[in-house]
PDB file of N, CA and C in Angstrom:
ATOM      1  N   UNK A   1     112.305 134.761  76.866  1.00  0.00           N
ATOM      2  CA  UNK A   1     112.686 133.488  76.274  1.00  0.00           C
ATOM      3  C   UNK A   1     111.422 132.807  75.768  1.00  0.00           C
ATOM      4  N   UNK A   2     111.577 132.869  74.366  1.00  0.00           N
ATOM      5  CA  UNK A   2     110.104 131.509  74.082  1.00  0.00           C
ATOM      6  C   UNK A   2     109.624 130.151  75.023  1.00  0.00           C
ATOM      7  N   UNK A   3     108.535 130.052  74.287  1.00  0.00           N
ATOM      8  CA  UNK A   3     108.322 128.687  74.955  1.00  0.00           C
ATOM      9  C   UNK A   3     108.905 127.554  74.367  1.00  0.00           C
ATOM     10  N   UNK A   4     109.533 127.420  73.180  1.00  0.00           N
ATOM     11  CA  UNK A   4     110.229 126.565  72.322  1.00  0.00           C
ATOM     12  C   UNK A   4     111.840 126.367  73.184  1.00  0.00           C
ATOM     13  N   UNK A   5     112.453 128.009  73.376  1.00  0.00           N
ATOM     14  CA  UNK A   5     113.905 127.591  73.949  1.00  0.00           C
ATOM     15  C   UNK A   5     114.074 127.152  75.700  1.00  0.00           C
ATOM     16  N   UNK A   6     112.674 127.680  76.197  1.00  0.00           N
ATOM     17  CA  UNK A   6     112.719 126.907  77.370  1.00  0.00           C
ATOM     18  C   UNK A   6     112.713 125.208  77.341  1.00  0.00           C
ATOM     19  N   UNK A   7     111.736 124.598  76.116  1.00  0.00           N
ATOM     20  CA  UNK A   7     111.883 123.461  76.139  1.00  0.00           C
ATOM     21  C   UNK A   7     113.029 122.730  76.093  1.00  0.00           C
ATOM     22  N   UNK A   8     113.754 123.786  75.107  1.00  0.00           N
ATOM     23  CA  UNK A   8     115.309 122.968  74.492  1.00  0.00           C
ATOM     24  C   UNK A   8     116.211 123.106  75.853  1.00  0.00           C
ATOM     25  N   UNK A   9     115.893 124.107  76.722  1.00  0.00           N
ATOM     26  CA  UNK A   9     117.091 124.322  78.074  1.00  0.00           C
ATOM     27  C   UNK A   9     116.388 122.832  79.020  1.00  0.00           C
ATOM     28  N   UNK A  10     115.202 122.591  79.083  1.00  0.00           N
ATOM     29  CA  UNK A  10     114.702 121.704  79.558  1.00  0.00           C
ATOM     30  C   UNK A  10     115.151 120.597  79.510  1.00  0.00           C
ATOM     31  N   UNK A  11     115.448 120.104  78.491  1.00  0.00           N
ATOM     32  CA  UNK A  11     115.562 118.902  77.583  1.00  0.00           C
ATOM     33  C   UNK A  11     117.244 118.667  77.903  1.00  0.00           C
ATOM     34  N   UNK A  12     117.948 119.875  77.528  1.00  0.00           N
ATOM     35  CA  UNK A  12     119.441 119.789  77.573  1.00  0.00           C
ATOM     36  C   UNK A  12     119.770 119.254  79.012  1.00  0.00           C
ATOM     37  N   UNK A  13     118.766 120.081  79.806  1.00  0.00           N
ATOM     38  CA  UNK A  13     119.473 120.051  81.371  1.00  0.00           C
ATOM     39  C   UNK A  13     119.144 118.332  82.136  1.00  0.00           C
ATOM     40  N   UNK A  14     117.681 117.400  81.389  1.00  0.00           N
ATOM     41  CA  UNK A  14     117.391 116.406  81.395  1.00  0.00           C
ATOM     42  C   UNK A  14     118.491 115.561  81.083  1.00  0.00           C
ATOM     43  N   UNK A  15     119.266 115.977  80.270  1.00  0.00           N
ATOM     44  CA  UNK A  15     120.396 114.870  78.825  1.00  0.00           C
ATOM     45  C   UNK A  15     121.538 115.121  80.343  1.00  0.00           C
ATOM     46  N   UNK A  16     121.836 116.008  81.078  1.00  0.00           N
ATOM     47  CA  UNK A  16     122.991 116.583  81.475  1.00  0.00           C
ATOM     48  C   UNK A  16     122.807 115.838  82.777  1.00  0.00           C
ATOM     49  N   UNK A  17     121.203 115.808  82.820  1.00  0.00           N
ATOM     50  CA  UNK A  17     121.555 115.012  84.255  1.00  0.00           C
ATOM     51  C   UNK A  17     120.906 113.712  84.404  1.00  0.00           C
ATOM     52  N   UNK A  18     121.314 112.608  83.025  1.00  0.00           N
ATOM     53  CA  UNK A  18     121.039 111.647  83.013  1.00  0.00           C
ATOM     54  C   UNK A  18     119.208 111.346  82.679  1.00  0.00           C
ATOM     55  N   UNK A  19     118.290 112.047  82.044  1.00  0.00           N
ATOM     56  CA  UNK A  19     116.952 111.823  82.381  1.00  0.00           C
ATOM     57  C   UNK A  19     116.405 111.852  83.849  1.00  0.00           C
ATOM     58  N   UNK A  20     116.993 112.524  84.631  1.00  0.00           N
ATOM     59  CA  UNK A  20     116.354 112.968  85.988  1.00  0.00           C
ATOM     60  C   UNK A  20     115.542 114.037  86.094  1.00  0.00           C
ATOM     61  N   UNK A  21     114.915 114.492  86.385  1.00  0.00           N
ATOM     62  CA  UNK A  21     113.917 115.861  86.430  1.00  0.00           C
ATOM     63  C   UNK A  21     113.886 115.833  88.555  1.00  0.00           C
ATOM     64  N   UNK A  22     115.367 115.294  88.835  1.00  0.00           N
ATOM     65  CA  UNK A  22     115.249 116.282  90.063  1.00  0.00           C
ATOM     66  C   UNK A  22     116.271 117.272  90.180  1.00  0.00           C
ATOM     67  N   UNK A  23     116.204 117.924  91.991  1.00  0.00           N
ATOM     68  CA  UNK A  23     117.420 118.373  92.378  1.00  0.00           C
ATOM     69  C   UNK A  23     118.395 117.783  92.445  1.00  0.00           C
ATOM     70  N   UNK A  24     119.666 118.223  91.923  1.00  0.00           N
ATOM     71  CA  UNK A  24     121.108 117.388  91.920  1.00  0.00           C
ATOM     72  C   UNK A  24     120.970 117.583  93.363  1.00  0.00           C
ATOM     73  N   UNK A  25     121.178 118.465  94.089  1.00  0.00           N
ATOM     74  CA  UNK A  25     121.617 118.287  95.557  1.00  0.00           C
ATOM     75  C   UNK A  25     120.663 117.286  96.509  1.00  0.00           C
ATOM     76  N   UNK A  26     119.174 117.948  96.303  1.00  0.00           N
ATOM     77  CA  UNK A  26     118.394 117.425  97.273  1.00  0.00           C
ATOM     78  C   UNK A  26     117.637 115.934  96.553  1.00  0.00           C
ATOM     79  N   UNK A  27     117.569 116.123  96.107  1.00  0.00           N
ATOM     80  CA  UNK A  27     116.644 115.107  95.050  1.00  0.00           C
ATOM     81  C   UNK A  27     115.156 115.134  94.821  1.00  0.00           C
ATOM     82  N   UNK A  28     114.898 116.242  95.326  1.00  0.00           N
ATOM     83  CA  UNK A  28     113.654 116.500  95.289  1.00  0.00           C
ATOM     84  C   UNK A  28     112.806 116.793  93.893  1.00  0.00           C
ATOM     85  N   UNK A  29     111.874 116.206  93.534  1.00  0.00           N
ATOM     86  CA  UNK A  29     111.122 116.193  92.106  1.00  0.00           C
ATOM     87  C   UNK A  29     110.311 117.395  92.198  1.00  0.00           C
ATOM     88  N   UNK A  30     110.149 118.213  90.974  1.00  0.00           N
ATOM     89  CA  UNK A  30     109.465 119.829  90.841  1.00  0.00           C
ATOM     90  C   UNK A  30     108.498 120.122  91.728  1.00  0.00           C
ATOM     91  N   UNK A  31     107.215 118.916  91.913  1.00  0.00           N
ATOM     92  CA  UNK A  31     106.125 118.508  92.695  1.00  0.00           C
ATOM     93  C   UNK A  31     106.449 118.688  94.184  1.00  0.00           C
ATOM     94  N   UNK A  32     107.275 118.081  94.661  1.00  0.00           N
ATOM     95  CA  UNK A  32     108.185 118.500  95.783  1.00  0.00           C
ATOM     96  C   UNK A  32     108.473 119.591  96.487  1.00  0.00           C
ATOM     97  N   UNK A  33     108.651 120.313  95.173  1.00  0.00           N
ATOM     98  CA  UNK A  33     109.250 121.672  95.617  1.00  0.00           C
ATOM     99  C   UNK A  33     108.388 122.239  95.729  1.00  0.00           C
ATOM    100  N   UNK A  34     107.412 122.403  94.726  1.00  0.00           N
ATOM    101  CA  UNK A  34     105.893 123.078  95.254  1.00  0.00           C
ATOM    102  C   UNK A  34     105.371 123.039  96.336  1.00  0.00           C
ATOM    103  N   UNK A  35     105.312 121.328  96.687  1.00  0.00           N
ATOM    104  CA  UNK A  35     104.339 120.827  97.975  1.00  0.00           C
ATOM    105  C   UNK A  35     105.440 121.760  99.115  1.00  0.00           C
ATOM    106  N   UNK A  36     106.634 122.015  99.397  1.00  0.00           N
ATOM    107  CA  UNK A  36     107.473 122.462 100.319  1.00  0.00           C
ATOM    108  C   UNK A  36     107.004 123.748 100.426  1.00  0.00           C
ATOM    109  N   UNK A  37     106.796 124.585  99.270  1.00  0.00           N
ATOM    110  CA  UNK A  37     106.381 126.082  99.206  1.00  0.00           C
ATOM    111  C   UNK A  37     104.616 126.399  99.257  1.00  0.00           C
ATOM    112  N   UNK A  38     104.267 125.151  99.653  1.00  0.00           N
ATOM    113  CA  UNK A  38     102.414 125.470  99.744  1.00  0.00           C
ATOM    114  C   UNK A  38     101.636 125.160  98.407  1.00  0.00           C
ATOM    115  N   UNK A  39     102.212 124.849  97.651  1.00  0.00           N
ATOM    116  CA  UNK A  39     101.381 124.749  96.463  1.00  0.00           C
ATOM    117  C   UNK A  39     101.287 123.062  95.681  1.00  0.00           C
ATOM    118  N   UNK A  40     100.074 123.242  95.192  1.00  0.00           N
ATOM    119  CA  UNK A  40     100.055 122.033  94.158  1.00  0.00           C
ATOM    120  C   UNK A  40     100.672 122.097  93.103  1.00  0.00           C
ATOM    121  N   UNK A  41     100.778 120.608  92.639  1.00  0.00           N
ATOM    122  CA  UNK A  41     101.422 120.486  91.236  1.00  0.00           C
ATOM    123  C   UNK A  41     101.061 121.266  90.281  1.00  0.00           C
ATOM    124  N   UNK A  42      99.988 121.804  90.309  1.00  0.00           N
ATOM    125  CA  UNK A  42      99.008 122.840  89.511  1.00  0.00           C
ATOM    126  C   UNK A  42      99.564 124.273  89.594  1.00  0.00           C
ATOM    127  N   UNK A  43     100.541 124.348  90.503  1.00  0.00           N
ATOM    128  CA  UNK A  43     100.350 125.825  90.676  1.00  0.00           C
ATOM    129  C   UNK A  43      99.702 126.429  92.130  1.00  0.00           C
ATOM    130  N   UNK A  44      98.382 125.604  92.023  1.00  0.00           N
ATOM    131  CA  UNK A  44      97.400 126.169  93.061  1.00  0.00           C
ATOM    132  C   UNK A  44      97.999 126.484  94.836  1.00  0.00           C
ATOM    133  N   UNK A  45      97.726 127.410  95.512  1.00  0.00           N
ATOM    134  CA  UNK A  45      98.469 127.296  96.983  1.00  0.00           C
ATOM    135  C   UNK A  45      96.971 126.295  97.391  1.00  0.00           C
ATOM    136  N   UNK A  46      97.792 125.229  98.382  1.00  0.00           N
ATOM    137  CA  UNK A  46      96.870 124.163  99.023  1.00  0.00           C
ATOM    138  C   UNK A  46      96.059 124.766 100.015  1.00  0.00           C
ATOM    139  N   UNK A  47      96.164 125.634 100.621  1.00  0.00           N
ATOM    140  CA  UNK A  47      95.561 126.704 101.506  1.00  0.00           C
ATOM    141  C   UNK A  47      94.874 127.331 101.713  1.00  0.00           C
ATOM    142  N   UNK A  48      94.550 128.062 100.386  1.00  0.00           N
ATOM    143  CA  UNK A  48      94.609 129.694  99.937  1.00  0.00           C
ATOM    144  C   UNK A  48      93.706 130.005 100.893  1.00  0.00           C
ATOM    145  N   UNK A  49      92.313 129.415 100.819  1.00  0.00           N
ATOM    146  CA  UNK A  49      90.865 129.884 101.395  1.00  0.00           C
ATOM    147  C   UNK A  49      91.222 130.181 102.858  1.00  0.00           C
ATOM    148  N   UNK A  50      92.327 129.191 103.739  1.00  0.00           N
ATOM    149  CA  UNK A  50      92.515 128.950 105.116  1.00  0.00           C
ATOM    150  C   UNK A  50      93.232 129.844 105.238  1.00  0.00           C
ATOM    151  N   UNK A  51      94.215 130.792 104.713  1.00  0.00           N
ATOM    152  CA  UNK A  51      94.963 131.806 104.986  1.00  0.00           C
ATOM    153  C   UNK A  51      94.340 133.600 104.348  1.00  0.00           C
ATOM    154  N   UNK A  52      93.197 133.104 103.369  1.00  0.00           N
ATOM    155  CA  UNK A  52      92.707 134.495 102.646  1.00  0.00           C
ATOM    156  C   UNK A  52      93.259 134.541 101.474  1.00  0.00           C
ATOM    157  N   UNK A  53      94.110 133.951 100.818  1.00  0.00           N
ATOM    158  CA  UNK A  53      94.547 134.045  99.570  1.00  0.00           C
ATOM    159  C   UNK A  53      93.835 133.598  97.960  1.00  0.00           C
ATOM    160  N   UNK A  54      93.854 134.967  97.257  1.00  0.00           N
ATOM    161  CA  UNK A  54      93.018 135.274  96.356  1.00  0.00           C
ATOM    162  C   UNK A  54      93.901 135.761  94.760  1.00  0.00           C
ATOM    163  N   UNK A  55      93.877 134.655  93.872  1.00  0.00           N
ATOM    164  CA  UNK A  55      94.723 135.043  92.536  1.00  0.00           C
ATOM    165  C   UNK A  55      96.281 134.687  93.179  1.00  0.00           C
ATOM    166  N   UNK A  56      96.036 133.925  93.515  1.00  0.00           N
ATOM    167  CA  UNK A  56      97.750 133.173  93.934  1.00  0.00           C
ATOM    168  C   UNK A  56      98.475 132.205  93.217  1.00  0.00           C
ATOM    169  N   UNK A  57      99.172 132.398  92.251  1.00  0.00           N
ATOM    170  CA  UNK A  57      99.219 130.865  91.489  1.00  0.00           C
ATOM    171  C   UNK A  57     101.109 130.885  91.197  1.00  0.00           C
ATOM    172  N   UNK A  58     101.833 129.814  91.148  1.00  0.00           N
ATOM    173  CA  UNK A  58     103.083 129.718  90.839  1.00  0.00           C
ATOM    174  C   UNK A  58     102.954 129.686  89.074  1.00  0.00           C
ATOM    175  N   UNK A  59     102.575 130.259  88.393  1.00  0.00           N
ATOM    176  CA  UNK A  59     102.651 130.492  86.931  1.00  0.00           C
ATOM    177  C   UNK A  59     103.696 130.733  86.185  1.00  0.00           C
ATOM    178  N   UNK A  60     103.658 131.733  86.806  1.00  0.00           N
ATOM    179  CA  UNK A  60     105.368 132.339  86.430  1.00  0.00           C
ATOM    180  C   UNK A  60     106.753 131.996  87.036  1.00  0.00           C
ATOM    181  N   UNK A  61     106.653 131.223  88.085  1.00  0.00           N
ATOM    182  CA  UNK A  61     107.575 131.077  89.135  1.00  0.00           C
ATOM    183  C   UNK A  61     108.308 129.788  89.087  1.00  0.00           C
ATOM    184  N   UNK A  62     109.614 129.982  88.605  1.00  0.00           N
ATOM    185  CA  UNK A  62     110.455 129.252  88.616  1.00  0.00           C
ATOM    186  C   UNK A  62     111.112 128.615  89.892  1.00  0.00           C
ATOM    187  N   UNK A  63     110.742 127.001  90.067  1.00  0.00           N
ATOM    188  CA  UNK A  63     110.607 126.464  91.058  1.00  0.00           C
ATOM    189  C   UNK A  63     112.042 125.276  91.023  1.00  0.00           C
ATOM    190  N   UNK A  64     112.268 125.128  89.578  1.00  0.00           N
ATOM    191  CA  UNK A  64     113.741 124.575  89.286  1.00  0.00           C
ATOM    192  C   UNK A  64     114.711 125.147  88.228  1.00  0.00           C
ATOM    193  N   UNK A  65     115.576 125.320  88.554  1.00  0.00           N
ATOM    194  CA  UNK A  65     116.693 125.729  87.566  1.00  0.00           C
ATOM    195  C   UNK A  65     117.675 124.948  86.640  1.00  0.00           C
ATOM    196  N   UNK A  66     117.342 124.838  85.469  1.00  0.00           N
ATOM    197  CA  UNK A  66     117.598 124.057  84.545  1.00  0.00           C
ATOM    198  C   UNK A  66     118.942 124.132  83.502  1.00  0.00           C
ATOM    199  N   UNK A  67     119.092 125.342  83.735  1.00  0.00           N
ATOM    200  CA  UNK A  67     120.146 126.313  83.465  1.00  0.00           C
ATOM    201  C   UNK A  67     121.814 125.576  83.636  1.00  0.00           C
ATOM    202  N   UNK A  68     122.398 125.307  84.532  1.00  0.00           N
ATOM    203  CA  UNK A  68     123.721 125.129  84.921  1.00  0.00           C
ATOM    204  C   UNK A  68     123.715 123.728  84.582  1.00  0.00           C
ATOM    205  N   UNK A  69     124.633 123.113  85.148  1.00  0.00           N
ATOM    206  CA  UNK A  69     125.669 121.900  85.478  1.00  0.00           C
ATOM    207  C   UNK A  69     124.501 120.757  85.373  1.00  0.00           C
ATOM    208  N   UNK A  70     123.755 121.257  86.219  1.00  0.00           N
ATOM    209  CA  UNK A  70     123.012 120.022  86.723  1.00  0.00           C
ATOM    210  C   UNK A  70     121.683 121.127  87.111  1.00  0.00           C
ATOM    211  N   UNK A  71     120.073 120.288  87.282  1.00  0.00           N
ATOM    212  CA  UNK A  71     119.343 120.781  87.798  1.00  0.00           C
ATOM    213  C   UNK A  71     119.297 121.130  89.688  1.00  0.00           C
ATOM    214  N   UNK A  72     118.975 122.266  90.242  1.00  0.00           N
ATOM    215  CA  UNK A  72     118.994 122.815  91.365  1.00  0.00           C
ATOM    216  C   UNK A  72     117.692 123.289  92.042  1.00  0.00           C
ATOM    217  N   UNK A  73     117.031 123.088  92.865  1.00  0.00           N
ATOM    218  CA  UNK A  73     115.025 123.410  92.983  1.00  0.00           C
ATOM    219  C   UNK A  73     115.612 125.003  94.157  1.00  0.00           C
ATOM    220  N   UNK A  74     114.780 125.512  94.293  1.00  0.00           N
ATOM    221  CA  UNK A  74     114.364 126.387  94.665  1.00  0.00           C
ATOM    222  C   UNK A  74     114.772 126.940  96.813  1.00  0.00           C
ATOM    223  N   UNK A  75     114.597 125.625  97.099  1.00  0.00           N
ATOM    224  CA  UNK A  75     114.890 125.148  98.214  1.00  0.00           C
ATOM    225  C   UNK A  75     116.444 125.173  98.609  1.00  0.00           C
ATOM    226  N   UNK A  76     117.313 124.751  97.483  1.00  0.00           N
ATOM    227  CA  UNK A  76     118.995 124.453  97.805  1.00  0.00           C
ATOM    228  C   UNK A  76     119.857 125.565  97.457  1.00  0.00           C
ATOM    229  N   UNK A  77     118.809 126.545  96.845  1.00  0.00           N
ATOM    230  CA  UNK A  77     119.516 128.037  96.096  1.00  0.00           C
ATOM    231  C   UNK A  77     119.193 128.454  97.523  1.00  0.00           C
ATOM    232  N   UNK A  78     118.215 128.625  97.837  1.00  0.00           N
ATOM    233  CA  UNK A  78     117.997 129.608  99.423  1.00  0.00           C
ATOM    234  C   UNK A  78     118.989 128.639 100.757  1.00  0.00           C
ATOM    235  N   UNK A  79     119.059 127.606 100.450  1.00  0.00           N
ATOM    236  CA  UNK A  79     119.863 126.996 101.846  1.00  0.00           C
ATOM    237  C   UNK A  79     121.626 127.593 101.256  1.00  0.00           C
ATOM    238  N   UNK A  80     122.003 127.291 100.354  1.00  0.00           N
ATOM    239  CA  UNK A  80     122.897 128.076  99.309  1.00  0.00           C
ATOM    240  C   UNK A  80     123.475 129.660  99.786  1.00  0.00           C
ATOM    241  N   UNK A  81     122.102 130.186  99.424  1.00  0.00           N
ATOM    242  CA  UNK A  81     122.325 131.709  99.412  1.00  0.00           C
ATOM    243  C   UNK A  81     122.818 131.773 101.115  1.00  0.00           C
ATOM    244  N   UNK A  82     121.916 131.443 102.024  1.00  0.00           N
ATOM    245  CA  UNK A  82     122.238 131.834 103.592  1.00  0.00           C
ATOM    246  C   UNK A  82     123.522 131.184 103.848  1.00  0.00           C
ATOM    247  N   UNK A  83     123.919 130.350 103.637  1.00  0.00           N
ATOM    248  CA  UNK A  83     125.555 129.885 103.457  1.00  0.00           C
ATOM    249  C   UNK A  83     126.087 130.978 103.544  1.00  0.00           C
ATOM    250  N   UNK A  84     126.105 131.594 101.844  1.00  0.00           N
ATOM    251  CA  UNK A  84     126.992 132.415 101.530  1.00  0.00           C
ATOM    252  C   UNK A  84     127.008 133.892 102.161  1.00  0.00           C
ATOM    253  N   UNK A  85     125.802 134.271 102.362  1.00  0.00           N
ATOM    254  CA  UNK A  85     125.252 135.303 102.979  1.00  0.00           C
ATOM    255  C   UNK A  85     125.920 135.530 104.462  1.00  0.00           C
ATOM    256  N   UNK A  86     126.091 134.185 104.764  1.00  0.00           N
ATOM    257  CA  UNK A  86     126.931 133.795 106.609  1.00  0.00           C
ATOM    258  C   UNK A  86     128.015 133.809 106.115  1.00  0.00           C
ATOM    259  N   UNK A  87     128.889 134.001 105.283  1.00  0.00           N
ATOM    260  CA  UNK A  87     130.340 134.175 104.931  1.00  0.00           C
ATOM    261  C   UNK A  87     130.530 132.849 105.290  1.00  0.00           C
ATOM    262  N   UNK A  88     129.941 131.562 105.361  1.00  0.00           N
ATOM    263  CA  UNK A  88     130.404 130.486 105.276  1.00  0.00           C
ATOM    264  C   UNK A  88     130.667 129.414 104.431  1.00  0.00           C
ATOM    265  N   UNK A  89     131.419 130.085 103.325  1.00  0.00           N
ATOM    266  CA  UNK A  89     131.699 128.830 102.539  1.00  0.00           C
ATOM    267  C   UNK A  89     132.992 128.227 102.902  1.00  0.00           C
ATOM    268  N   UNK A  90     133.413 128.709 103.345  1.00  0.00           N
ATOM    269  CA  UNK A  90     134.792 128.128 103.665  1.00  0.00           C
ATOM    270  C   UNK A  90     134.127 126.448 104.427  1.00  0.00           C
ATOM    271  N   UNK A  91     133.175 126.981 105.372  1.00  0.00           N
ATOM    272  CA  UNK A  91     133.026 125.619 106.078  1.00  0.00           C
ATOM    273  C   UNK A  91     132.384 124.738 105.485  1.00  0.00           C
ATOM    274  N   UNK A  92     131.515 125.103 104.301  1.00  0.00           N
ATOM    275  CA  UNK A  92     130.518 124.323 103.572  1.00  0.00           C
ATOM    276  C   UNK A  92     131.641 123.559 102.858  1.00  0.00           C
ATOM    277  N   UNK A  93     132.532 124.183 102.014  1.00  0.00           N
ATOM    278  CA  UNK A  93     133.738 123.514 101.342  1.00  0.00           C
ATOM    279  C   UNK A  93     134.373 122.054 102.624  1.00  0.00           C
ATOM    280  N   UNK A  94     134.519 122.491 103.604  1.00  0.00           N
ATOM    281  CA  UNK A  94     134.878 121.379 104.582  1.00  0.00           C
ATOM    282  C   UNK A  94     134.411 120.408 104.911  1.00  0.00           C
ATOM    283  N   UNK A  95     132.860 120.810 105.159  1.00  0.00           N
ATOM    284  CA  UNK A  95     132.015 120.282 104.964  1.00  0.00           C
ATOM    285  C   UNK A  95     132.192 118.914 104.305  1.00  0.00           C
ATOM    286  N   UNK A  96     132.031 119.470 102.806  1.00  0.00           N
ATOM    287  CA  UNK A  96     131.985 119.045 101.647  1.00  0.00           C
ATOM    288  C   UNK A  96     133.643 117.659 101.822  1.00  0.00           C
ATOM    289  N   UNK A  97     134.219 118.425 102.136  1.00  0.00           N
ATOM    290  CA  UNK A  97     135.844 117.394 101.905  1.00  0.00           C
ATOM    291  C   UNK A  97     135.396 116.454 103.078  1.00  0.00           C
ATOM    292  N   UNK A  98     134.641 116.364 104.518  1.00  0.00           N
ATOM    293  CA  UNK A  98     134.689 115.605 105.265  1.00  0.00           C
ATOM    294  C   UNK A  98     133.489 114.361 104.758  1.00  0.00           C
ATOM    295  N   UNK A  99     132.599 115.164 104.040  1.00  0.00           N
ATOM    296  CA  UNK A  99     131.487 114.274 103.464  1.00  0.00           C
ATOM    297  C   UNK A  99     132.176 112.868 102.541  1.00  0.00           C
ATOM    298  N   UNK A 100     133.530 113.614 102.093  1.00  0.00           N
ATOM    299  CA  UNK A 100     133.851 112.953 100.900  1.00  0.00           C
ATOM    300  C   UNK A 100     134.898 112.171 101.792  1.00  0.00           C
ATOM    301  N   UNK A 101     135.571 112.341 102.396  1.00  0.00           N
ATOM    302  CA  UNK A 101     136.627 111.543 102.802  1.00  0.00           C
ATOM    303  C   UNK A 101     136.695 111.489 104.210  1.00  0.00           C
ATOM    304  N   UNK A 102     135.884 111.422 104.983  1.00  0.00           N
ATOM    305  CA  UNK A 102     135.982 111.420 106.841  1.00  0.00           C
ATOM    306  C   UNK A 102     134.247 110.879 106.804  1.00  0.00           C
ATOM    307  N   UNK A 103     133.860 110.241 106.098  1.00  0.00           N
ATOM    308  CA  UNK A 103     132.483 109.657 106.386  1.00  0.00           C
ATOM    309  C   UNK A 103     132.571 108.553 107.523  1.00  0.00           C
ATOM    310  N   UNK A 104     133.124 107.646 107.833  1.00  0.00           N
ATOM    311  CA  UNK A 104     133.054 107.203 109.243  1.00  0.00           C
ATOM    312  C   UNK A 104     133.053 108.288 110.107  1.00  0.00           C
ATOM    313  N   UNK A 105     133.555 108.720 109.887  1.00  0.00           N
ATOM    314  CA  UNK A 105     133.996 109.987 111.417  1.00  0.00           C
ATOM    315  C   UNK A 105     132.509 110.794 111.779  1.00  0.00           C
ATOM    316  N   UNK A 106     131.551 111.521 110.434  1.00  0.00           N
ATOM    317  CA  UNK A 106     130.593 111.881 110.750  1.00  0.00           C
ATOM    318  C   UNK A 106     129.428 110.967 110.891  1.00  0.00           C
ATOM    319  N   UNK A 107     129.465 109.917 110.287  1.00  0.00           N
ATOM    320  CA  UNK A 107     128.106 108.442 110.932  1.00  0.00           C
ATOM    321  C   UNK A 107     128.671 107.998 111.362  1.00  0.00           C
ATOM    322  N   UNK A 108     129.179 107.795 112.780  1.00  0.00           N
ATOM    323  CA  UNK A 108     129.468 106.816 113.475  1.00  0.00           C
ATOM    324  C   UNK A 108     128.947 105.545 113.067  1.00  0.00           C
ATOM    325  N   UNK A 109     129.445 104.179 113.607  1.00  0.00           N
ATOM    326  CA  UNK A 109     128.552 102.883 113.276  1.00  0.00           C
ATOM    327  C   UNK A 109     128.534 102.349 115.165  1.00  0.00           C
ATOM    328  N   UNK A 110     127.290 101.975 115.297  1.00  0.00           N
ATOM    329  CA  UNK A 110     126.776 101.551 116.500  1.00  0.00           C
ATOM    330  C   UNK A 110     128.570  99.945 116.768  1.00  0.00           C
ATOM    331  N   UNK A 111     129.054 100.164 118.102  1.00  0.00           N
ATOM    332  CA  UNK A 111     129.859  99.554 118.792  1.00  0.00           C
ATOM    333  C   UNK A 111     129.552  97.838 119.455  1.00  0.00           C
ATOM    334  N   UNK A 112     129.642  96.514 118.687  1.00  0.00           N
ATOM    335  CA  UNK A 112     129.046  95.250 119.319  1.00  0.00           C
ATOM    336  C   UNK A 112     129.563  95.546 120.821  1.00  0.00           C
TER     337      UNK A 112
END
């Protein structure tokens, strides 16, 4: 893919999710996602010297997905994948319906 049509998937996925440049799920900003995986905004791992690491850089490495519905970081595809991987979507879906409609039930509110 050029560097021109990455911009335009960029741009689209910006328009799609209101001018946000985070995760729809987590909300986490690209920077974020790096700092979570060891690295600077740069690319650079914050580490490298303290662990031995030599020619390490996120360059190539797609850290958000810009692609679908909404933007998704790197972090919510892997919490995602082990879901699915546990044959548990059924409960994530439940999950999901209790989040939406049984929210007292999962935050309680402290009793005067």
């Amino acid at each position: 893919m050029s560097l021109d049509d990455r911009f335009q998937e960029y741009f689209a996925a910006l328009d799609r999710a209101g001018q946000k440049d985070r995760c729809f799920l987590c909300r986490r900003t690209p920077a974020e996602v790096k700092l979570f995986f060891g690295f600077d905004e740069d690319g650079v791992p914050l580490k490298a010297s303290e662990f031995g690491l030599e020619d390490i850089s996120l360059d190539a490495t797609d850290i958000m997905s810009y692609r679908g519905e909404r933007p998704v970081c790197a972090i919510c595809q892997l919490s995602f994948d082990a879901v699915f991987a546990l044959g548990e979507r059924d409960v994530l879906e439940r999950l999901i319906d209790e989040m939406e409609t049984n929210r007292d039930y999962l935050w309680p509110r402290e009793q005067p």
